[in-house]
C-alpha atoms as a PDB file:
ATOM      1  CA  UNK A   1      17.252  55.480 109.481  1.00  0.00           C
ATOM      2  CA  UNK A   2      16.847  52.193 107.691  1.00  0.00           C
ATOM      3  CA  UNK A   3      13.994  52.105 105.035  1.00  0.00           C
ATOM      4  CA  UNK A   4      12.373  49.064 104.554  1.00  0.00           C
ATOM      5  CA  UNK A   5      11.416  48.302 100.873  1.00  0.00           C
ATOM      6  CA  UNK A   6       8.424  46.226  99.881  1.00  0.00           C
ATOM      7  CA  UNK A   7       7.879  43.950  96.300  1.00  0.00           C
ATOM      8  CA  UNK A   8       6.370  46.373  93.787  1.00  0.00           C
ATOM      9  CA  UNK A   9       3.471  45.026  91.974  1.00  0.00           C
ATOM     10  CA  UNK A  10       4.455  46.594  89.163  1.00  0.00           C
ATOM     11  CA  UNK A  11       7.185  45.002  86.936  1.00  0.00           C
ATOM     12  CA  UNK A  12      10.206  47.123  85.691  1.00  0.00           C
ATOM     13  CA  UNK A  13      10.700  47.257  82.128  1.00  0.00           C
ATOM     14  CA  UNK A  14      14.047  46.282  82.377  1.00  0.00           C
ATOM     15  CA  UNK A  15      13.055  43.357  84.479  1.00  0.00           C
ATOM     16  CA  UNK A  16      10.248  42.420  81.901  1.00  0.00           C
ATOM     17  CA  UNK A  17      12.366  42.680  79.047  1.00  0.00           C
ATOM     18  CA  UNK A  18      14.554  39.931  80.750  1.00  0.00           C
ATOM     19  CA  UNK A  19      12.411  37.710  82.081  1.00  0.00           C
ATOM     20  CA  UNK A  20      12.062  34.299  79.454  1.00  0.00           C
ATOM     21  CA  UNK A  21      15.515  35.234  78.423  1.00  0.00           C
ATOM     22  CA  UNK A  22      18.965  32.394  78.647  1.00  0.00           C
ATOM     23  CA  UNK A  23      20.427  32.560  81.743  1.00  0.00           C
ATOM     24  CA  UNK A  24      24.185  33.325  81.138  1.00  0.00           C
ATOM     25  CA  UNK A  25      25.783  31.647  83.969  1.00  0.00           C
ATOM     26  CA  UNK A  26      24.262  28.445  83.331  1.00  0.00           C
ATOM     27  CA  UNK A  27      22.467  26.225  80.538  1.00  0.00           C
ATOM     28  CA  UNK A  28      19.742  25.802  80.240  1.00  0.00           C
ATOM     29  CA  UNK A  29      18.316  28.105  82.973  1.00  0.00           C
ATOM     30  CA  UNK A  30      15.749  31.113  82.194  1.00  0.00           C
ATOM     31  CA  UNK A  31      15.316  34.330  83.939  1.00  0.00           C
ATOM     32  CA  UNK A  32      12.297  34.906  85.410  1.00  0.00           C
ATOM     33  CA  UNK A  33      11.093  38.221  87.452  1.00  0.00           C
ATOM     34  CA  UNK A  34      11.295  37.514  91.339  1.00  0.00           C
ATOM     35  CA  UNK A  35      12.210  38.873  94.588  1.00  0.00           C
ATOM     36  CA  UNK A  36      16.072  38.919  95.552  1.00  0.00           C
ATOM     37  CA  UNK A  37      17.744  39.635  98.438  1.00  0.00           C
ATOM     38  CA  UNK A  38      14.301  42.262  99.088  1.00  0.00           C
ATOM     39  CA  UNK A  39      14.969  43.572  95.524  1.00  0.00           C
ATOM     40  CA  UNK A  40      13.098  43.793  92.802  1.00  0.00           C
ATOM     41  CA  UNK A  41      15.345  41.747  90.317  1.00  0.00           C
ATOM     42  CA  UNK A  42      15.735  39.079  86.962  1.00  0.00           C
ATOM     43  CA  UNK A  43      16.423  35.310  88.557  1.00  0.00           C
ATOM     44  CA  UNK A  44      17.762  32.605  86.682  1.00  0.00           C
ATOM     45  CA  UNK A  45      15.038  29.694  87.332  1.00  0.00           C
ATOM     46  CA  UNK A  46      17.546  27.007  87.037  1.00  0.00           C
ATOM     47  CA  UNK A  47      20.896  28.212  89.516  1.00  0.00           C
ATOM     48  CA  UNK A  48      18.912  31.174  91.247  1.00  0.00           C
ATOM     49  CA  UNK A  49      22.096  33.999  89.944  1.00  0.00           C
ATOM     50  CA  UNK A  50      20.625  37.326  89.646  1.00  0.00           C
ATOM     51  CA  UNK A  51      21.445  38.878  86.602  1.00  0.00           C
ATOM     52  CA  UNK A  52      19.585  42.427  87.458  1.00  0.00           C
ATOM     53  CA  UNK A  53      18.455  43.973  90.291  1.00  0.00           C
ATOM     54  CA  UNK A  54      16.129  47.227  91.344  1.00  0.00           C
ATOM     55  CA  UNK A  55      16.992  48.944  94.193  1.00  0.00           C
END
């Protein structure tokens, strides 16, 4: 049975504490909190690398 999962409207803490942080893949990018791959997870702004995600 495949469970389909929905963006939370609630932040993780883990995501939060990331977000406005450097992306480390690429300068300058910044992580923001955003939707990837249908996970919740921390998106560099700049090259779109995930460098968390919430499953």
């Amino acid at each position: 049975m495949q469970q389909l999962r929905t963006h939370s409207s609630e932040s993780s803490p883990v995501l939060e504490a990331l977000a406005g942080t450097d992306c480390q893949f690429c300068d300058p990018g910044t992580l923001e909190a955003e939707v990837y791959k249908g996970n919740d997870a921390a998106v560099c702004a700049k090259c779109g690398t995930p460098a968390a995600q919430i499953w």
